[in-house]
N, C-alpha and C. Protein backbone atom coordinates (compact mmCIF):
# COMPACT_ATOMS: atom_id res chain seq x y z
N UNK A 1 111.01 105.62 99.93
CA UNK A 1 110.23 105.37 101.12
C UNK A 1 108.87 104.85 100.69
N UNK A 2 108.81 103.26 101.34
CA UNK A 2 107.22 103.06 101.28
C UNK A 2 105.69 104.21 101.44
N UNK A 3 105.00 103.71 101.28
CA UNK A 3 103.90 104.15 101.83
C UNK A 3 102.94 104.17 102.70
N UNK A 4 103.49 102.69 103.56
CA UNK A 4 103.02 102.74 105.00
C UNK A 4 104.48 102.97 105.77
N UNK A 5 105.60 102.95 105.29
CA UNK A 5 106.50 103.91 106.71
C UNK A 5 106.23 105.66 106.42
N UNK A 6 106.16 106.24 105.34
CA UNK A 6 105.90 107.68 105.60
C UNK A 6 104.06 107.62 106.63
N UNK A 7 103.73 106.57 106.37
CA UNK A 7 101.73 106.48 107.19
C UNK A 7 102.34 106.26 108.54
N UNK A 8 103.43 105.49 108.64
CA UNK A 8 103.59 105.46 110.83
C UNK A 8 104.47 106.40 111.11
N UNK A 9 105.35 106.96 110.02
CA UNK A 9 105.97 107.97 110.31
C UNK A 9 105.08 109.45 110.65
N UNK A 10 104.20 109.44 110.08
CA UNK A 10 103.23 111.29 110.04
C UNK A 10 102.17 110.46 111.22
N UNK A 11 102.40 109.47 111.41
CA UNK A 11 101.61 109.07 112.66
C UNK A 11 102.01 109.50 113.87
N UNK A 12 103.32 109.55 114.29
CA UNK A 12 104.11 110.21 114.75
C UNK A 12 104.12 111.42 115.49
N UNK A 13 104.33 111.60 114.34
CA UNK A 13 105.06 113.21 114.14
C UNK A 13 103.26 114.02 114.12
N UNK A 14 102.02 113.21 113.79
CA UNK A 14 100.67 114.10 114.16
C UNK A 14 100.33 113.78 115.39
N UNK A 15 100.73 112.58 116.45
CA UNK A 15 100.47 112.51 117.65
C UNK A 15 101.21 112.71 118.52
N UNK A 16 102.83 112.59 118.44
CA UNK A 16 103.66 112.88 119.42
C UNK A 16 103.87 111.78 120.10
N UNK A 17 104.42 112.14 121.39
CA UNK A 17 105.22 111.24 122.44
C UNK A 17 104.50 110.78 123.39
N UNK A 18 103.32 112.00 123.30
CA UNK A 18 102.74 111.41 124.93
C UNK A 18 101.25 110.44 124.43
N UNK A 19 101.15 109.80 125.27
CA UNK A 19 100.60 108.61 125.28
C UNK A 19 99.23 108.65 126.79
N UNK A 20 98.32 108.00 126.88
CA UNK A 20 97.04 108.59 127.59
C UNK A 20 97.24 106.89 128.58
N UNK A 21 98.27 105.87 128.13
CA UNK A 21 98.72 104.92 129.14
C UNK A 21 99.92 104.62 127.95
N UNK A 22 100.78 104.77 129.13
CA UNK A 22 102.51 104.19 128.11
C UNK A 22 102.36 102.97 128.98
N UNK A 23 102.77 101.95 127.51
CA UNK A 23 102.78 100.33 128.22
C UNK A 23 104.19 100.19 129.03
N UNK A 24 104.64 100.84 129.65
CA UNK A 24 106.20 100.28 130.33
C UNK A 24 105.22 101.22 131.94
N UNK A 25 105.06 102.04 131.67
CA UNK A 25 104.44 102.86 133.28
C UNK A 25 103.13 102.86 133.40
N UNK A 26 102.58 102.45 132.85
CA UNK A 26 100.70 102.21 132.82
C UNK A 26 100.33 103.63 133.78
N UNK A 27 100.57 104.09 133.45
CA UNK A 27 100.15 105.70 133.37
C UNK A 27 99.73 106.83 132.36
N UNK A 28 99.27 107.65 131.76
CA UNK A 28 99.16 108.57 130.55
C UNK A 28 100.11 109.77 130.91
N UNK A 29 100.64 110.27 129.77
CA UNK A 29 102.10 111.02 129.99
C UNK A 29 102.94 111.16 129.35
N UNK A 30 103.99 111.34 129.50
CA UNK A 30 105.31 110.95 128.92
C UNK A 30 106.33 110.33 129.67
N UNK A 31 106.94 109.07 128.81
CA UNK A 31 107.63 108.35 129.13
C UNK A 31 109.32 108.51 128.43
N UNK A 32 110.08 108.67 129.71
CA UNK A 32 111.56 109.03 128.52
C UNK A 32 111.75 107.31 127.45
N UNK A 33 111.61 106.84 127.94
CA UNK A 33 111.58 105.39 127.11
C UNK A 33 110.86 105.25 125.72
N UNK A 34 109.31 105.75 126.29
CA UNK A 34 108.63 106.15 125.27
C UNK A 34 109.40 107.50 123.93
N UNK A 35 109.68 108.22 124.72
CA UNK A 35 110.02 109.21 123.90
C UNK A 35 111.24 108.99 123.07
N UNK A 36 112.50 108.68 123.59
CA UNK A 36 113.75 107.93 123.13
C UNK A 36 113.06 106.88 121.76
N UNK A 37 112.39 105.92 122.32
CA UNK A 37 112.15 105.26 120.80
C UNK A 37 111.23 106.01 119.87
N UNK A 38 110.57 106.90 119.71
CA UNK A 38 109.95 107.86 118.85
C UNK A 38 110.76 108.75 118.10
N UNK A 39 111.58 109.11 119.15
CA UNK A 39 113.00 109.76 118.60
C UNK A 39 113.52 109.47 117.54
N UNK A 40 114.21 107.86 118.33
CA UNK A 40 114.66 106.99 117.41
C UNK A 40 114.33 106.68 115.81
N UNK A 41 112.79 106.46 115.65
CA UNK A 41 112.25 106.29 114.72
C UNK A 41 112.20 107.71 113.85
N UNK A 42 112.03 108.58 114.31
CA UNK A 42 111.83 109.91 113.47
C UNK A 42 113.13 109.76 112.56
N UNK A 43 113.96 109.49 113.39
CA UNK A 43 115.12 109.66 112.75
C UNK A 43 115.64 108.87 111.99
N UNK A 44 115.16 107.72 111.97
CA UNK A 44 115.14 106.37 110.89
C UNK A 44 114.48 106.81 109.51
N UNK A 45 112.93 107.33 109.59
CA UNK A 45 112.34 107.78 109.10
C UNK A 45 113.36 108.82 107.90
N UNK A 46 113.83 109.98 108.74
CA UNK A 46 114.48 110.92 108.00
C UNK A 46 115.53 110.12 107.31
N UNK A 47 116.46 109.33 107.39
CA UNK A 47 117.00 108.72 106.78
C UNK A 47 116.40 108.03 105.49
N UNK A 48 115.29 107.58 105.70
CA UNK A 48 114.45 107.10 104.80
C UNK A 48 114.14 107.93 103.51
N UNK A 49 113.55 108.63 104.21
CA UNK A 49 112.95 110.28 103.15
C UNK A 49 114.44 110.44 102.62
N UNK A 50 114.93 110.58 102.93
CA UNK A 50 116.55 111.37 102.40
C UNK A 50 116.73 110.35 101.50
N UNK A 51 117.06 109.16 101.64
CA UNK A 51 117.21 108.12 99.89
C UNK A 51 116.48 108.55 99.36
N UNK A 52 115.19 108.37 99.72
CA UNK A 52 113.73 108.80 98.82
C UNK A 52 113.37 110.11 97.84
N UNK A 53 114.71 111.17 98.25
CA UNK A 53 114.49 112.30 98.24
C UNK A 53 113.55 113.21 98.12
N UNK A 54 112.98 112.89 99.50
CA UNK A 54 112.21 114.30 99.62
C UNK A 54 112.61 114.61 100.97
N UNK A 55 113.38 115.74 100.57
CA UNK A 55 114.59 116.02 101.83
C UNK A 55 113.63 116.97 103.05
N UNK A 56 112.92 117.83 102.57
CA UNK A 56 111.92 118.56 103.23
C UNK A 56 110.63 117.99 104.35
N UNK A 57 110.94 116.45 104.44
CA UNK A 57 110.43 115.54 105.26
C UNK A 57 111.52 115.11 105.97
N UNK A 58 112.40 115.00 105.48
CA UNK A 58 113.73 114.49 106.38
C UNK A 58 114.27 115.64 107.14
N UNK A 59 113.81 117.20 106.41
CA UNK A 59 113.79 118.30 107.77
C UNK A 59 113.54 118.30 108.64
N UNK A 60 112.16 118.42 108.70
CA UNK A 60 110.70 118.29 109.37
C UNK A 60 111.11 117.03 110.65
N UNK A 61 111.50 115.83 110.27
CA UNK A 61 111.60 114.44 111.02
C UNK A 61 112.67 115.13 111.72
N UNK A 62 113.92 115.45 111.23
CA UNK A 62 114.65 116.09 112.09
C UNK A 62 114.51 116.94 113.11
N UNK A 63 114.19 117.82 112.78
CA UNK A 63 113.34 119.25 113.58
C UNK A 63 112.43 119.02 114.66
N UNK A 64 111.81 117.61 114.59
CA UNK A 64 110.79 117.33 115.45
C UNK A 64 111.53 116.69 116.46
N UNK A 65 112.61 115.59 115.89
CA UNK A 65 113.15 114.80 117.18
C UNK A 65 113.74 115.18 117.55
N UNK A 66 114.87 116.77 117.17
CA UNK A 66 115.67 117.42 117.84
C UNK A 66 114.60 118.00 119.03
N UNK A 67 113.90 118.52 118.61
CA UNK A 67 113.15 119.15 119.56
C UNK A 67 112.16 118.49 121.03
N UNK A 68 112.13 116.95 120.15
CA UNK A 68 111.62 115.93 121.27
C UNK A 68 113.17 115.91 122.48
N UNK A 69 114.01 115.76 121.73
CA UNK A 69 114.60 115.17 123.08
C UNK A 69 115.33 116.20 123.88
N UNK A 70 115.64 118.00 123.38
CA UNK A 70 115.40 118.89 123.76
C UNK A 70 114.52 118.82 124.92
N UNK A 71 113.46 117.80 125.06
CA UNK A 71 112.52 118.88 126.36
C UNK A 71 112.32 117.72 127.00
N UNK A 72 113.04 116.34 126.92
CA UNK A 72 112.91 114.90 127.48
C UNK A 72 113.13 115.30 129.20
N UNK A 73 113.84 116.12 129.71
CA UNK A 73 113.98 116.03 131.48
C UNK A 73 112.85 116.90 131.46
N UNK A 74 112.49 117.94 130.57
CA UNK A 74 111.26 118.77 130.71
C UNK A 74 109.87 117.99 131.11
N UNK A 75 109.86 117.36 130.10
CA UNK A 75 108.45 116.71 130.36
C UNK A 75 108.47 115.41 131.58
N UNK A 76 109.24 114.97 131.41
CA UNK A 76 109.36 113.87 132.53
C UNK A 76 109.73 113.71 134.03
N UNK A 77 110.86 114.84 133.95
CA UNK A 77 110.65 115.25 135.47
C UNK A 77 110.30 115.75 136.69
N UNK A 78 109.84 114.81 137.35
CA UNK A 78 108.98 115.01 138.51
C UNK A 78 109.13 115.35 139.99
N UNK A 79 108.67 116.51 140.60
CA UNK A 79 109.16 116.76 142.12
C UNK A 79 107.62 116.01 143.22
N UNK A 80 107.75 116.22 144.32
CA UNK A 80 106.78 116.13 145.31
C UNK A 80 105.86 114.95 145.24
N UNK A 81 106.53 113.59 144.27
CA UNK A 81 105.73 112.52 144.88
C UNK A 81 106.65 111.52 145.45
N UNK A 82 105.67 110.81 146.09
CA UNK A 82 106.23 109.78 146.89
C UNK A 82 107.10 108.32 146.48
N UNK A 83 108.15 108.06 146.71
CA UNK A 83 108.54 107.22 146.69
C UNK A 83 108.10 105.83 145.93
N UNK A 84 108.72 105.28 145.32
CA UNK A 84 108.53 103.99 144.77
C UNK A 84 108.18 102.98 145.93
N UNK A 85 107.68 102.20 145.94
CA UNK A 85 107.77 101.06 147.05
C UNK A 85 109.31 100.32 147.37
N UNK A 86 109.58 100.09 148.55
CA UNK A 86 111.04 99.17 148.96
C UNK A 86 110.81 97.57 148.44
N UNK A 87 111.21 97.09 148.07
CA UNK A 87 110.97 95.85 147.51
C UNK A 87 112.67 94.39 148.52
């Protein structure tokens, strides 16, 4: 594993999913879209570390995105607002 994918990888994994405006909902939050590709990447990542062997990062990457997408309807779903616009 390079040394700038373990740098966007712990970028990651030290900021998380939520985002203060996600570019697909121009809102701050969490986005399942957002979160799904973070996922994604953690887990690229761990694959990475694992050739690399340092398997104890490829835990860790694991552990985190299991746990991201564990709580994906958690964080994202929403009651008591209004409607999208009819288009």
């Amino acid at each position: 594993m390079g040394l700038w994918q373990k740098k966007a990888i712990t970028f990651l994994l030290k900021n998380g999913p939520y985002t203060s405006q996600d570019r697909w909902e121009e809102e701050g939050g969490f986005s399942p879209f957002t979160m799904a590709t973070e996922i994604a990447a953690l887990l690229a990542g761990a694959e990475l570390a694992e050739i690399s062997n340092e398997k104890d990062f490829a835990i860790y990457c694991r552990e985190t995105a299991d746990s991201w997408n564990d709580t994906i309807e958690y964080r994202t779903y929403v009651t008591g607002t209004p409607p999208g616009p009819k288009t």
